[in-house]
PDB file of N, CA and C in Angstrom:
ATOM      1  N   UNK A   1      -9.799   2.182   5.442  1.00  0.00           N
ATOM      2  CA  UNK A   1      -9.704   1.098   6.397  1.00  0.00           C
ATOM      3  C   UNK A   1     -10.370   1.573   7.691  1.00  0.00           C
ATOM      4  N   UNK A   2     -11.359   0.550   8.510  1.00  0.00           N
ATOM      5  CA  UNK A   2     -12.057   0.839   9.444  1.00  0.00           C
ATOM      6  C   UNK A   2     -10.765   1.166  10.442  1.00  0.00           C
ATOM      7  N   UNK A   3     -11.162   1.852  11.884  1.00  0.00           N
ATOM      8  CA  UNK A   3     -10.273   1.558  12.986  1.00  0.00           C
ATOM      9  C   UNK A   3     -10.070   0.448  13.719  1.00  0.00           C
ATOM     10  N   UNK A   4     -10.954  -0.593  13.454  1.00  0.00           N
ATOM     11  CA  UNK A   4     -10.724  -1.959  14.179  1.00  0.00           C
ATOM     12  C   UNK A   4      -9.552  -2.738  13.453  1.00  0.00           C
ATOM     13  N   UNK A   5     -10.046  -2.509  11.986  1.00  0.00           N
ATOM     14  CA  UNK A   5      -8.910  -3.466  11.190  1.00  0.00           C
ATOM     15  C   UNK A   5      -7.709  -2.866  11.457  1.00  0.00           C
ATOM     16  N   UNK A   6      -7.395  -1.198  11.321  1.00  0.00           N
ATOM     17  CA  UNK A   6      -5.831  -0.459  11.271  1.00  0.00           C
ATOM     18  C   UNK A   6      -5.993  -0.866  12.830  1.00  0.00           C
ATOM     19  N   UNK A   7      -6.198  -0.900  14.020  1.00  0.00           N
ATOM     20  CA  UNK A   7      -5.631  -1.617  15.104  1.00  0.00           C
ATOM     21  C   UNK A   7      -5.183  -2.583  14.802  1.00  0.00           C
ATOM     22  N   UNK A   8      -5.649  -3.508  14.585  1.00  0.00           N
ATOM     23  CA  UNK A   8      -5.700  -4.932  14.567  1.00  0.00           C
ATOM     24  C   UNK A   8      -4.410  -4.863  13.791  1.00  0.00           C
ATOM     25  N   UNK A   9      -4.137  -4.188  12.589  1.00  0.00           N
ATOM     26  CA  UNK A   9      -2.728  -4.539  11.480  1.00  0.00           C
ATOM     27  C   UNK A   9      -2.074  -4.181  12.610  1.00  0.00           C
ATOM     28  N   UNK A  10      -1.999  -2.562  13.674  1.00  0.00           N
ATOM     29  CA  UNK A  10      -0.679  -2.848  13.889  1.00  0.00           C
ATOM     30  C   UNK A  10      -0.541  -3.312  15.153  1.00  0.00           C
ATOM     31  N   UNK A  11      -1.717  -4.111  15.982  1.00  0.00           N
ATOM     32  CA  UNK A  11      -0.951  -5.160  17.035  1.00  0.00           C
ATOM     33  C   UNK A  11      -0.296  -6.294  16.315  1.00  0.00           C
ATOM     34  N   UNK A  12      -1.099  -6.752  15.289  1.00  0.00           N
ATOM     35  CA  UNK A  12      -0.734  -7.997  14.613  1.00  0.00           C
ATOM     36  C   UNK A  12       0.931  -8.072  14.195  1.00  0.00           C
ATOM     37  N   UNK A  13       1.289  -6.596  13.354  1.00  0.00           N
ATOM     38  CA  UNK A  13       2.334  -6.777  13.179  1.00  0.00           C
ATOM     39  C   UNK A  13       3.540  -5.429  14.284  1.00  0.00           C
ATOM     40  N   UNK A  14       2.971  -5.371  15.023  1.00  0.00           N
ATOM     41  CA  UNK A  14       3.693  -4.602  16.040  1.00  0.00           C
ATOM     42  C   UNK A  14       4.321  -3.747  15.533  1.00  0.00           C
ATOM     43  N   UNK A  15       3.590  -2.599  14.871  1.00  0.00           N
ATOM     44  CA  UNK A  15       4.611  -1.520  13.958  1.00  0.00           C
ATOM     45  C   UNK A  15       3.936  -0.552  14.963  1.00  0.00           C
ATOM     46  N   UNK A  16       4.863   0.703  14.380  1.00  0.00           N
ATOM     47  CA  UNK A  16       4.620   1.854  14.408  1.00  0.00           C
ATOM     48  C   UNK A  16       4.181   2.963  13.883  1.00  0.00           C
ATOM     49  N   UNK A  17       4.080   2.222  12.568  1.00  0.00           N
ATOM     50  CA  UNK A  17       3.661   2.979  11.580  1.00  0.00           C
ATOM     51  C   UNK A  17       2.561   2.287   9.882  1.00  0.00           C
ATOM     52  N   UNK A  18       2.446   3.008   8.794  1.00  0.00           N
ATOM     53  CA  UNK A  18       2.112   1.725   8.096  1.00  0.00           C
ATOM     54  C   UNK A  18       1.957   2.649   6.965  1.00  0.00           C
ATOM     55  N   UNK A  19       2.618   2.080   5.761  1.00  0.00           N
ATOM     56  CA  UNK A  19       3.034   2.578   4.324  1.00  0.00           C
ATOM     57  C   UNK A  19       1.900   2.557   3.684  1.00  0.00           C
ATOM     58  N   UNK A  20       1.013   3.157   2.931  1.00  0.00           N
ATOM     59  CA  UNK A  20      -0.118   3.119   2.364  1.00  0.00           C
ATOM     60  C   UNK A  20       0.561   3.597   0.727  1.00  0.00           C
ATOM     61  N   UNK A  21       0.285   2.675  -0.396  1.00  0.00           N
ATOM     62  CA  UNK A  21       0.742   2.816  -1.813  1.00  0.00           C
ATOM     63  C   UNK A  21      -0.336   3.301  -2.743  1.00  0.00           C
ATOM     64  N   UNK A  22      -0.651   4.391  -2.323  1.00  0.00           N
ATOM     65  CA  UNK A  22      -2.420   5.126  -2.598  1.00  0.00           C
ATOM     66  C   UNK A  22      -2.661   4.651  -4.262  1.00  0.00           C
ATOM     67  N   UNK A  23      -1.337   4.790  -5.130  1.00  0.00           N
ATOM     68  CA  UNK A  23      -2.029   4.776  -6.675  1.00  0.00           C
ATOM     69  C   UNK A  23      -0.719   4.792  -7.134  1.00  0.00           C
ATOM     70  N   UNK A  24      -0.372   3.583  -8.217  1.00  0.00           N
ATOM     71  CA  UNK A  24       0.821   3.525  -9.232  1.00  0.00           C
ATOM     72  C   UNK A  24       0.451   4.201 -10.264  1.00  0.00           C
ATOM     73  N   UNK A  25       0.569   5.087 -10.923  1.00  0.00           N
ATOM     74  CA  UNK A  25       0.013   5.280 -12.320  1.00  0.00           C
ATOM     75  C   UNK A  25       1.066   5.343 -13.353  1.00  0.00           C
ATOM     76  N   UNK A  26       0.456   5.371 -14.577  1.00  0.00           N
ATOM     77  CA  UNK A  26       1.525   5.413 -15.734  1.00  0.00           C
ATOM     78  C   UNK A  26       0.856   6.878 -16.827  1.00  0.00           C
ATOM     79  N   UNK A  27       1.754   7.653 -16.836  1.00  0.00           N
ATOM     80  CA  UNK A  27       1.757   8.943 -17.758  1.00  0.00           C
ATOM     81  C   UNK A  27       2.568   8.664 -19.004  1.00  0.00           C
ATOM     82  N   UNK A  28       1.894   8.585 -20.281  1.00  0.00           N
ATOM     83  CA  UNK A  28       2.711   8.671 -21.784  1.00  0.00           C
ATOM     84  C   UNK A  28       3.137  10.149 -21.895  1.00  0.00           C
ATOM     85  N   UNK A  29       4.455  10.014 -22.421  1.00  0.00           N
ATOM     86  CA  UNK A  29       4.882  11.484 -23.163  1.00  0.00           C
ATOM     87  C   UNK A  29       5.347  10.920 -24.624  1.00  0.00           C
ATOM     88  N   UNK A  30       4.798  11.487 -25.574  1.00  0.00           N
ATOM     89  CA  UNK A  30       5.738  10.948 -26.796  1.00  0.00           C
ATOM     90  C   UNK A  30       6.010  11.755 -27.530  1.00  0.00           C
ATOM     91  N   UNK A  31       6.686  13.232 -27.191  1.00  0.00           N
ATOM     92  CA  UNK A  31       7.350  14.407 -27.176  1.00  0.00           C
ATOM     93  C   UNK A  31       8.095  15.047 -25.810  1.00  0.00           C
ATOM     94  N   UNK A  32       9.305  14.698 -26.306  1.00  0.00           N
ATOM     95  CA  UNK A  32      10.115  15.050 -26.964  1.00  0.00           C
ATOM     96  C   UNK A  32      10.848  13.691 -27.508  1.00  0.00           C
ATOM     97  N   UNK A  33      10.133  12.798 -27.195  1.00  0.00           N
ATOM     98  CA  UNK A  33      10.990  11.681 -27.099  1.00  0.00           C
ATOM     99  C   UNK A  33       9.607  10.306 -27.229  1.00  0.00           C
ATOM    100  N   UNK A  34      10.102   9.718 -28.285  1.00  0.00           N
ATOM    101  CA  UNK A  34       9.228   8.568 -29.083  1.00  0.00           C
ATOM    102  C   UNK A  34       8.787   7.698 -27.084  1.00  0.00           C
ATOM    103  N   UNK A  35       7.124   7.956 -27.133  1.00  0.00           N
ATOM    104  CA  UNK A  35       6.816   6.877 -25.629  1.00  0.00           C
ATOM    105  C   UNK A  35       7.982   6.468 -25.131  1.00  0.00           C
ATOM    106  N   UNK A  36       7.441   7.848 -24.031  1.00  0.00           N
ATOM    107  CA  UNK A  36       8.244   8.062 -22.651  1.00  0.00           C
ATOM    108  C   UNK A  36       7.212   7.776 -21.888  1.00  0.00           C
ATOM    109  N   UNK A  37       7.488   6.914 -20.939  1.00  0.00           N
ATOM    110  CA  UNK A  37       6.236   6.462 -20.157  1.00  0.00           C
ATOM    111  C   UNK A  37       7.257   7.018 -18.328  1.00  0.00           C
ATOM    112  N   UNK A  38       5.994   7.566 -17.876  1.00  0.00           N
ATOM    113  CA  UNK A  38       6.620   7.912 -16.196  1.00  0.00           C
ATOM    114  C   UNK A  38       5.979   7.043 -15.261  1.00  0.00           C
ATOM    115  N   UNK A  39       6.739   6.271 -14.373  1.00  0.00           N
ATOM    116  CA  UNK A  39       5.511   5.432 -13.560  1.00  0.00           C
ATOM    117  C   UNK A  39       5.684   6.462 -11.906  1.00  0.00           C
ATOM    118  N   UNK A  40       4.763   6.902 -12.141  1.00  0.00           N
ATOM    119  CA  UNK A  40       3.807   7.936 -10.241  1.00  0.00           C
ATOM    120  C   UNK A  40       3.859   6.793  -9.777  1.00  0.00           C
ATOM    121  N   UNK A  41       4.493   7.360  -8.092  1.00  0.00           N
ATOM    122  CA  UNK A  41       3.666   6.216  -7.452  1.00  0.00           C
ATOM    123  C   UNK A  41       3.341   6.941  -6.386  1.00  0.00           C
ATOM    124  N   UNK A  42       2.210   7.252  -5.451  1.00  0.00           N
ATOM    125  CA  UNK A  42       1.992   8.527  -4.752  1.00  0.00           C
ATOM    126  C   UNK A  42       1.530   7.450  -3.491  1.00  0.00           C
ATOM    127  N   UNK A  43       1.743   7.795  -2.025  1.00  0.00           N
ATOM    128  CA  UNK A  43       2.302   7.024  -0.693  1.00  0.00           C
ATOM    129  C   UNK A  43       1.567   7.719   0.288  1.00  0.00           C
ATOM    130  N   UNK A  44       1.699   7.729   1.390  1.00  0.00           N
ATOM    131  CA  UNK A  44       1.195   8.326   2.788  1.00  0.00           C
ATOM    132  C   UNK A  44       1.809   6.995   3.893  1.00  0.00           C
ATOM    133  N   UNK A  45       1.840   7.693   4.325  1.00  0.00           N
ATOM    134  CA  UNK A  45       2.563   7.373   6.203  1.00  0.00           C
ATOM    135  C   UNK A  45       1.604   7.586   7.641  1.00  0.00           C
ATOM    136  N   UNK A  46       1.228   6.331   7.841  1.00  0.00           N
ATOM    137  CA  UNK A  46       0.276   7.007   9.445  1.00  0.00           C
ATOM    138  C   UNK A  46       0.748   6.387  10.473  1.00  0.00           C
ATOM    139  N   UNK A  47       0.994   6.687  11.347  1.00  0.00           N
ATOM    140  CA  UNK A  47       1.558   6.942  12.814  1.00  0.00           C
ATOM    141  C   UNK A  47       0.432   5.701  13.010  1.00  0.00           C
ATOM    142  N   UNK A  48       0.366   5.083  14.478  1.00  0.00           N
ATOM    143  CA  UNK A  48      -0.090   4.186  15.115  1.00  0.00           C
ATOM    144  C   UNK A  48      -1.774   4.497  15.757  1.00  0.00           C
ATOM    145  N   UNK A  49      -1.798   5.886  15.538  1.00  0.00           N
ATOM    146  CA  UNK A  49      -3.117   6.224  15.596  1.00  0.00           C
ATOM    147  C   UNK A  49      -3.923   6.739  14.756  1.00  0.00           C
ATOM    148  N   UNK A  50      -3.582   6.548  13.361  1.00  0.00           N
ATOM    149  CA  UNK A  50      -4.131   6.898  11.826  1.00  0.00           C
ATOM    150  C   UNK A  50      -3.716   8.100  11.877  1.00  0.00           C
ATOM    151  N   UNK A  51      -2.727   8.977  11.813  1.00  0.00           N
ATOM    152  CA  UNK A  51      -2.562   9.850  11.904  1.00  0.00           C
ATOM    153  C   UNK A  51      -1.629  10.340  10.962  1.00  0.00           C
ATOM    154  N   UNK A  52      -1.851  10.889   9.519  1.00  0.00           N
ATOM    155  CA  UNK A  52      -0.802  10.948   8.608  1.00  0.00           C
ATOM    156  C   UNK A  52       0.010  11.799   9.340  1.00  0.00           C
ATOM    157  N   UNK A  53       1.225  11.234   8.718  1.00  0.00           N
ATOM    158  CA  UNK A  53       2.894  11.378   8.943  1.00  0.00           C
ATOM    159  C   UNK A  53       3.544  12.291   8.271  1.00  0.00           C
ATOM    160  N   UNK A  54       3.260  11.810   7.048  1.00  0.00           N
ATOM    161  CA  UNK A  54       3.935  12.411   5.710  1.00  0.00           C
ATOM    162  C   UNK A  54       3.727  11.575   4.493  1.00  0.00           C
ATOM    163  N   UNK A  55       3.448  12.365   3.037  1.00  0.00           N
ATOM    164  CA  UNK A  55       2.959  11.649   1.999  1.00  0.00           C
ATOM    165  C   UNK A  55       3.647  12.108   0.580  1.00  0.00           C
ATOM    166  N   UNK A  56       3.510  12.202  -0.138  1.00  0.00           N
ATOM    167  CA  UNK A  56       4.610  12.253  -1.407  1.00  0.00           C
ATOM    168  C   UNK A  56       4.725  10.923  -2.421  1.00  0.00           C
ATOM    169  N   UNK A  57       5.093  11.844  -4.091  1.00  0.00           N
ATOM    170  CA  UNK A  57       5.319  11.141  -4.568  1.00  0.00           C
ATOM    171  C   UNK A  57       6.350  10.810  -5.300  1.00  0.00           C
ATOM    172  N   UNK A  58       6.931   9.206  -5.628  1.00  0.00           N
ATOM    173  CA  UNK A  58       7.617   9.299  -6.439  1.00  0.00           C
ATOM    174  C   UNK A  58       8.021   8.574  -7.915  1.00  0.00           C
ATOM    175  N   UNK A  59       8.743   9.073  -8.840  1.00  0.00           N
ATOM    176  CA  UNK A  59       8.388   8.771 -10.256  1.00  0.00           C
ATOM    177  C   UNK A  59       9.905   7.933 -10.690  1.00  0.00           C
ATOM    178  N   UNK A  60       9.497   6.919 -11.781  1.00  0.00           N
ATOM    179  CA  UNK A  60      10.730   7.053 -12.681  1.00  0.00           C
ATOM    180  C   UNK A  60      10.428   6.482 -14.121  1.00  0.00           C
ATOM    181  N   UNK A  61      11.181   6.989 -14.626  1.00  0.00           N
ATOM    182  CA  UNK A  61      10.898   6.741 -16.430  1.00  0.00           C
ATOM    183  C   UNK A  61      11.263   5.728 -16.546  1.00  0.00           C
ATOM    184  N   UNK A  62      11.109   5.594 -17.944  1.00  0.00           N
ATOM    185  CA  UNK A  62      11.201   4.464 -19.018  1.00  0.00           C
ATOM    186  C   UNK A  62      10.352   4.425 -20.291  1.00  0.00           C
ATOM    187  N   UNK A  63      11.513   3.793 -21.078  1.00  0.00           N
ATOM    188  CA  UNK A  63      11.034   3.975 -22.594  1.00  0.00           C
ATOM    189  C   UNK A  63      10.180   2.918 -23.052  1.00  0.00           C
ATOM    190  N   UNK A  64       9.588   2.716 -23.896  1.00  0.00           N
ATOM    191  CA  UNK A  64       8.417   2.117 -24.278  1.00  0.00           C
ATOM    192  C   UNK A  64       9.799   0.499 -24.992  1.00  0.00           C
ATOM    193  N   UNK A  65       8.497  -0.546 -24.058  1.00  0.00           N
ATOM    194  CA  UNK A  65       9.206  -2.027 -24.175  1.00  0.00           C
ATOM    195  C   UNK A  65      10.520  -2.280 -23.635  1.00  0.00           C
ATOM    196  N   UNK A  66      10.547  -1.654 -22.185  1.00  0.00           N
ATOM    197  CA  UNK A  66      11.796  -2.032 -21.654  1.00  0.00           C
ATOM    198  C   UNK A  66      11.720  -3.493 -21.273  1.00  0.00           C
ATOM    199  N   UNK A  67      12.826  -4.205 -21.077  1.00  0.00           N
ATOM    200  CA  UNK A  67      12.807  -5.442 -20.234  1.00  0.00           C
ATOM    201  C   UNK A  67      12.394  -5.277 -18.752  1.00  0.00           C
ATOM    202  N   UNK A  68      12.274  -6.259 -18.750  1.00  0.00           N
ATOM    203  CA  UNK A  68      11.911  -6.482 -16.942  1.00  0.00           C
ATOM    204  C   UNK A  68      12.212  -6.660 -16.476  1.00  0.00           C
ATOM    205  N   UNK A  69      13.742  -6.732 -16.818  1.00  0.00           N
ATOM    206  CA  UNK A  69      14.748  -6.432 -15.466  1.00  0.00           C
ATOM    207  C   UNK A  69      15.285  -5.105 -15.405  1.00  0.00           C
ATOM    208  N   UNK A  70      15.082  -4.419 -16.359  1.00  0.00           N
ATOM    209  CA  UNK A  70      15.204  -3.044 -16.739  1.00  0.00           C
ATOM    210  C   UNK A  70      14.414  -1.984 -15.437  1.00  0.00           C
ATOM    211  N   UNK A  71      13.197  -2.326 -15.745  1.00  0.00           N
ATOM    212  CA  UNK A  71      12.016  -1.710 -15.210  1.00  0.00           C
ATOM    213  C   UNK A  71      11.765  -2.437 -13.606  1.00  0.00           C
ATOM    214  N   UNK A  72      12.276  -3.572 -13.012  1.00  0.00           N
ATOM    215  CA  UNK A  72      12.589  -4.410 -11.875  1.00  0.00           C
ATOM    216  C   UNK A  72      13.333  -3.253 -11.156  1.00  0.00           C
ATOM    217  N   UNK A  73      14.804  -3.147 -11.891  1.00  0.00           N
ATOM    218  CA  UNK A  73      15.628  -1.963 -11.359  1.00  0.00           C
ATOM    219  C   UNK A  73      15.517  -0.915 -11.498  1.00  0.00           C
ATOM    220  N   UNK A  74      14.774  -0.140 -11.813  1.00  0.00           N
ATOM    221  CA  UNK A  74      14.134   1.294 -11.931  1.00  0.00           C
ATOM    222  C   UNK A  74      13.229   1.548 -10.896  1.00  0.00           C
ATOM    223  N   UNK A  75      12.162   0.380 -10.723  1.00  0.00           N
ATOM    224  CA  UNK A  75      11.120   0.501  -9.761  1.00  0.00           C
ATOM    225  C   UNK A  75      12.083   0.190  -8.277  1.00  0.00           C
ATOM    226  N   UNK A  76      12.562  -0.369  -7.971  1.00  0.00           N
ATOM    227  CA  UNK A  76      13.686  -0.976  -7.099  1.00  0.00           C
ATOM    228  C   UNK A  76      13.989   0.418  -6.046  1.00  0.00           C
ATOM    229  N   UNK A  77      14.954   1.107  -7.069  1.00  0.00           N
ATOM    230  CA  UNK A  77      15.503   2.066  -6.900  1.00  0.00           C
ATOM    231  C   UNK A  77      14.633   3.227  -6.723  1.00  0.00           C
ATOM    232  N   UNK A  78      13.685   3.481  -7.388  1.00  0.00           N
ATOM    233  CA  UNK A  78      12.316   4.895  -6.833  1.00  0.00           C
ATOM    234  C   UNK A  78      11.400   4.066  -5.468  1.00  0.00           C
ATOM    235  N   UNK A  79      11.696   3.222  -4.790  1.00  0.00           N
ATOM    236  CA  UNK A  79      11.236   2.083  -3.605  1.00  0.00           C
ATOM    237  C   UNK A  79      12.009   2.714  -2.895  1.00  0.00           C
ATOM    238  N   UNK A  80      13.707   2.331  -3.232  1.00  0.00           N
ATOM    239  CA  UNK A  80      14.482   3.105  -1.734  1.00  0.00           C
ATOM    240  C   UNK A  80      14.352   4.301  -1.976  1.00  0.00           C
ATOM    241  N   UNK A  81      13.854   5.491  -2.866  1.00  0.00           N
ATOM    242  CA  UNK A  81      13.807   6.646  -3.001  1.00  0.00           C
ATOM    243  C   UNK A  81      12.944   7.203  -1.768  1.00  0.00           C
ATOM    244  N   UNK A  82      11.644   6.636  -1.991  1.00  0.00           N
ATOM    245  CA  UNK A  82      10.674   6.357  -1.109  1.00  0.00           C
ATOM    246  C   UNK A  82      10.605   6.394   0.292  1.00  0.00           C
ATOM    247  N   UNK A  83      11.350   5.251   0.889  1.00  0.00           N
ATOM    248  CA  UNK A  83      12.035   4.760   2.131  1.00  0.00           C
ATOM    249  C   UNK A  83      12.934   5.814   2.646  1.00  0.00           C
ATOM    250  N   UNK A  84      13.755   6.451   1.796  1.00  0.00           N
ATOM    251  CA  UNK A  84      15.192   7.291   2.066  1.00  0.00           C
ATOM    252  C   UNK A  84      14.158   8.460   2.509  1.00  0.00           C
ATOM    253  N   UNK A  85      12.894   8.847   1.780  1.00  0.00           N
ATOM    254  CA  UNK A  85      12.411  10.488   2.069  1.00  0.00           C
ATOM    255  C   UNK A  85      11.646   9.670   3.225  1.00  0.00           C
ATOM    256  N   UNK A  86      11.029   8.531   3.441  1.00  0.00           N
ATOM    257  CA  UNK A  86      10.090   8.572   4.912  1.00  0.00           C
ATOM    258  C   UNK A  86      10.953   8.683   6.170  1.00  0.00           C
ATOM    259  N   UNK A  87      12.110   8.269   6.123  1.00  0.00           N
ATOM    260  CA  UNK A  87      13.473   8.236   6.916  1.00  0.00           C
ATOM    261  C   UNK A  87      13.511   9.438   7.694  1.00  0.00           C
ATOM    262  N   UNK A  88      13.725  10.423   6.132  1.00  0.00           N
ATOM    263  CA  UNK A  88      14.469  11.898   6.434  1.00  0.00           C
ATOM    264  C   UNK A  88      12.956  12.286   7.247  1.00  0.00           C
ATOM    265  N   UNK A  89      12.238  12.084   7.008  1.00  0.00           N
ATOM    266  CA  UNK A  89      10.659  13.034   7.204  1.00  0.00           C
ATOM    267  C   UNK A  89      10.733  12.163   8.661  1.00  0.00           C
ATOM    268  N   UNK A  90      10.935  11.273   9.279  1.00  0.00           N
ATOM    269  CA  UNK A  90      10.821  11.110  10.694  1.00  0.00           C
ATOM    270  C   UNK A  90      11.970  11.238  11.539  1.00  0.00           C
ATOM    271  N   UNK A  91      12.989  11.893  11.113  1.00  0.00           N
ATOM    272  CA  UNK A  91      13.841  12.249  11.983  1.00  0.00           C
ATOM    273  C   UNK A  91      14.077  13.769  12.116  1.00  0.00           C
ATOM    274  N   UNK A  92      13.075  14.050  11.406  1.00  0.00           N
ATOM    275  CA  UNK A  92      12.949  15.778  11.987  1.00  0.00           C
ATOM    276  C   UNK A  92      12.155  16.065  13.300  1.00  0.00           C
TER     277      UNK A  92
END
C-alpha cells in the first residue's frame, strides 16, 4: 500500500493502528490422522506511521468435511487468539 492511501485509511477511519491478514493458508496432514487440514493465518500490525508493531501467526485444525459452523467456530476463536496476542504485544 502506497503512503497516500495508508494515510488516507487512517484519517478516514481514525485508528491507530491497522491489522494486515498477509495470507490464510491451508496445510494437509494425512498422517497420523486420515486429512488433517491446519488453517495458517499469518498478520502484521503497523502503528500510524507504517511502522510494524508486531506480526505472528495463528493456526487451527480441522478434519476433512467439517460443517460450517464447525469451522465458523474454530476460525472465530484463532480471531480472538489473534486480538488477545496484539493486546498483550501493545501493552508492553
Amino acid at each position: 500500500m502506497d503512503d497516500n492511501r495508508y494515510e488516507q485509511l487512517i484519517k478516514d477511519t481514525d485508528s491507530d493502528y491497522v491489522l494486515f491478514l498477509n495470507q490464510h493458508y491451508l496445510k494437509w496432514q494425512e498422517k497420523p490422522f486420515a486429512l488433517l487440514c491446519f488453517h495458517i493465518t499469518s498478520y502484521s500490525l503497523f502503528d500510524k506511521n507504517q511502522k510494524e508493531v508486531t506480526r505472528g501467526n495463528n493456526y487451527f485444525t480441522s478434519m476433512n468435511l467439517e460443517s460450517k459452523d464447525k469451522l465458523s467456530k474454530d476460525s472465530r476463536k484463532s480471531s480472538s487468539k489473534i486480538v488477545s496476542t496484539i493486546v498483550k504485544s501493545l501493552s508492553k
